[in-house]
N, C-alpha and C. Protein backbone atom coordinates (compact mmCIF):
# COMPACT_ATOMS: atom_id res chain seq x y z
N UNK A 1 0.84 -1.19 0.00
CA UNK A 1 0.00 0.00 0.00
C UNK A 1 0.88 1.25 0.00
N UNK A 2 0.55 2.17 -0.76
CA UNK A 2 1.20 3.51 -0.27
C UNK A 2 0.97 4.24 0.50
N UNK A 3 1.82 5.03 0.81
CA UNK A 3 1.65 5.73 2.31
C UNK A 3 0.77 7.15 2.14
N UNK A 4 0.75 7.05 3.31
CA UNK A 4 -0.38 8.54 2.84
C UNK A 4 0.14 9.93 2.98
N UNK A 5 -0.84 10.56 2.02
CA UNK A 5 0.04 12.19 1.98
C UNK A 5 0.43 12.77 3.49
N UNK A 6 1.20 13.40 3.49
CA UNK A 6 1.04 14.09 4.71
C UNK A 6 0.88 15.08 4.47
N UNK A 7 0.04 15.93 5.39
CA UNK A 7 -0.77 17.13 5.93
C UNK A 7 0.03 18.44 6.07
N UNK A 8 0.23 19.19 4.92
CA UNK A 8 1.27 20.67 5.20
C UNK A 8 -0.01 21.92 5.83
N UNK A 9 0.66 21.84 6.86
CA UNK A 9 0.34 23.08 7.63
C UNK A 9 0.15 24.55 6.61
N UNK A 10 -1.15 25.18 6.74
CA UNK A 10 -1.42 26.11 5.85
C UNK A 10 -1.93 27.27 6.81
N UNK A 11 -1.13 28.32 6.82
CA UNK A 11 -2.04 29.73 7.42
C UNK A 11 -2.97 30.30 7.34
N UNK A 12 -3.23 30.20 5.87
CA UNK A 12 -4.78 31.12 5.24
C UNK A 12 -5.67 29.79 6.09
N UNK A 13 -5.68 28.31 5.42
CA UNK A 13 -6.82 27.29 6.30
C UNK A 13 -6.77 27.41 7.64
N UNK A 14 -5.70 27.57 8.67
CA UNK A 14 -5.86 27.61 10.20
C UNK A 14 -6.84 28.91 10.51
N UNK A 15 -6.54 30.34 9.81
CA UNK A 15 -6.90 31.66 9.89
C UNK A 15 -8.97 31.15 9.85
N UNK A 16 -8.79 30.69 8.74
CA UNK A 16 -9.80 30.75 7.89
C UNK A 16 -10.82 29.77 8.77
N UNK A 17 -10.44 28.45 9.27
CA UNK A 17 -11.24 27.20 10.38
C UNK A 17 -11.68 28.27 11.71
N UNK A 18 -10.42 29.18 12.01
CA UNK A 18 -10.50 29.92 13.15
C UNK A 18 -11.62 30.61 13.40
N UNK A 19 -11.57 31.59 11.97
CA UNK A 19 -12.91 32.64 12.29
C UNK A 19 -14.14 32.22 12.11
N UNK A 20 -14.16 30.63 11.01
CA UNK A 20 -15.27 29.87 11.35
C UNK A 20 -15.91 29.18 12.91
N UNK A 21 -15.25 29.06 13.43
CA UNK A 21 -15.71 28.68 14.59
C UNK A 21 -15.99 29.92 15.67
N UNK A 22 -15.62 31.30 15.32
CA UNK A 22 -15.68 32.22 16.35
C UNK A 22 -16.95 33.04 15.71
N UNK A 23 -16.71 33.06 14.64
CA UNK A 23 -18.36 33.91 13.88
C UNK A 23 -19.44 33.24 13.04
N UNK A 24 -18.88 32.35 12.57
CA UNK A 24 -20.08 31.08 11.90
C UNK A 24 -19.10 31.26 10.39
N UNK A 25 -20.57 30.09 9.97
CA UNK A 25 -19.89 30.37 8.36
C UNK A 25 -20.77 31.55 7.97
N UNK A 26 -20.13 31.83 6.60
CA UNK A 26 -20.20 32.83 5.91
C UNK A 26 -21.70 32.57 4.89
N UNK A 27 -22.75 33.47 4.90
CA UNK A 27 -23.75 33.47 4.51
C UNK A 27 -24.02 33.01 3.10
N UNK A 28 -25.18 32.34 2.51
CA UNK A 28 -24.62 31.84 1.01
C UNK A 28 -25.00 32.60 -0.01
N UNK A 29 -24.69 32.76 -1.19
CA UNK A 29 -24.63 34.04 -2.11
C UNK A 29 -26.01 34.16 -2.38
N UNK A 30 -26.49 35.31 -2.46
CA UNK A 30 -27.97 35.66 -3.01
C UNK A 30 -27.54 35.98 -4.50
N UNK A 31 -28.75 35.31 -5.18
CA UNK A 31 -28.95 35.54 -6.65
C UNK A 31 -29.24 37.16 -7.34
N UNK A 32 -28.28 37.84 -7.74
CA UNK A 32 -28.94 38.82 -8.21
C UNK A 32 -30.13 38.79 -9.26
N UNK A 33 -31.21 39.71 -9.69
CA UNK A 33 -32.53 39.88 -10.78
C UNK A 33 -31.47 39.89 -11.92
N UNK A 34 -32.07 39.52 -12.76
CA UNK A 34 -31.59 39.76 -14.20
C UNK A 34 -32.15 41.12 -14.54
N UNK A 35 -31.32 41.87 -14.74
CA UNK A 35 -31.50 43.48 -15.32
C UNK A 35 -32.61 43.46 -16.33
N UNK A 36 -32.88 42.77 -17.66
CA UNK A 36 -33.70 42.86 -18.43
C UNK A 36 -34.86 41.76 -18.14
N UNK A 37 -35.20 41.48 -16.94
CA UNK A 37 -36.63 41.41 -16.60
C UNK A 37 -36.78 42.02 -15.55
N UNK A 38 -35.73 42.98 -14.84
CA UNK A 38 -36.42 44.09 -14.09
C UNK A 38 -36.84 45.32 -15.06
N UNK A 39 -36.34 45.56 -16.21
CA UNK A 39 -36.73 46.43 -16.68
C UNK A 39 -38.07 45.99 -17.66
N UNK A 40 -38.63 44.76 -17.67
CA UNK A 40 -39.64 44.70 -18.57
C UNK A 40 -40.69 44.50 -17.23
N UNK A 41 -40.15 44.57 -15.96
CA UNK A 41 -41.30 44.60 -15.26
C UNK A 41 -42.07 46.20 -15.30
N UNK A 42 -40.75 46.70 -15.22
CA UNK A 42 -41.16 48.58 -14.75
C UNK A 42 -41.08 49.40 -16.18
N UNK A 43 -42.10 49.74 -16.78
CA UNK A 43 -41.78 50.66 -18.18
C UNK A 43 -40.63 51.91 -17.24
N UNK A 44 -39.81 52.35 -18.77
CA UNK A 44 -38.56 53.19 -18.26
C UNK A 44 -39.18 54.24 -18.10
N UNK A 45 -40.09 55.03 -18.19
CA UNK A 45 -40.93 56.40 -18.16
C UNK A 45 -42.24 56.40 -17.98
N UNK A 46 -42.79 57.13 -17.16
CA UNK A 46 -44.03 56.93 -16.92
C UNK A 46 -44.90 57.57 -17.93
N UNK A 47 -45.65 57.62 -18.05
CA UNK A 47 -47.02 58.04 -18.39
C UNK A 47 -47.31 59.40 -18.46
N UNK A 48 -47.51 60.22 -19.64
CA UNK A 48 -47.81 61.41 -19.35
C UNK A 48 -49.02 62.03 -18.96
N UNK A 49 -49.54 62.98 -18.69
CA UNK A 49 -51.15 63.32 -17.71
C UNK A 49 -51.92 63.42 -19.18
N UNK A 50 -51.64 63.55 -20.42
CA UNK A 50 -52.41 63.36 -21.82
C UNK A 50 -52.57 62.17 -22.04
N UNK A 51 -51.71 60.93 -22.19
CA UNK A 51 -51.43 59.95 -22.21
C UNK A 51 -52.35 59.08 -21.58
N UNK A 52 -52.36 59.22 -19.81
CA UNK A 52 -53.58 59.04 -18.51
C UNK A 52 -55.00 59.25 -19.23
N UNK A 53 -55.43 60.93 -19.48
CA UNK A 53 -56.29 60.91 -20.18
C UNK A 53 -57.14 60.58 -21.13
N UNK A 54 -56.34 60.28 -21.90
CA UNK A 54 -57.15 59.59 -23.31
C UNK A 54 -57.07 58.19 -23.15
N UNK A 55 -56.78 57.52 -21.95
CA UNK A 55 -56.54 56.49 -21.76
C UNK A 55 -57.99 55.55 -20.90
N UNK A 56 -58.23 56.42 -20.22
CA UNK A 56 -59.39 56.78 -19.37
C UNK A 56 -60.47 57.15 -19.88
N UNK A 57 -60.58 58.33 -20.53
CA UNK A 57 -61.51 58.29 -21.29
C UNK A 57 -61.93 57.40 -22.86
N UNK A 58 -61.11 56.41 -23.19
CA UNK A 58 -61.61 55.07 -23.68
C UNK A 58 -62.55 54.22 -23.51
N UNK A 59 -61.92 53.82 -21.86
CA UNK A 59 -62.25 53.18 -21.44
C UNK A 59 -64.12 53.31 -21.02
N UNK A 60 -63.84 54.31 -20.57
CA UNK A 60 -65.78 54.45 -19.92
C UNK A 60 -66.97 54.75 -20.86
């Protein structure tokens, strides 16, 4: 059988186990929106008060 690796001591992993155990782990990534279905949710400009109007008065 071969022998097994041995274990090199690493600073960043000791640092890194450390502050895990003193503050928790680290929260897991939130998904950002995709830009072009936030913008097809929200028209880029609103509505002008003529626009409102004749819009409204269609309707009734």
């Amino acid at each position: 059988m071969s022998k097994p690796k041995k274990q090199i001591f690493s600073k960043i992993k000791a640092v890194k186990a450390n502050a895990r155990t003193r503050v928790g782990a680290p929260p897991p990534e939130r998904v950002l929106p995709d830009p072009k279905q936030k913008l097809a949710a929200k028209p880029k400009h609103k509505k002008t008060l003529a626009d409102l109007i004749s819009t409204t008065g269609e309707e009734s």
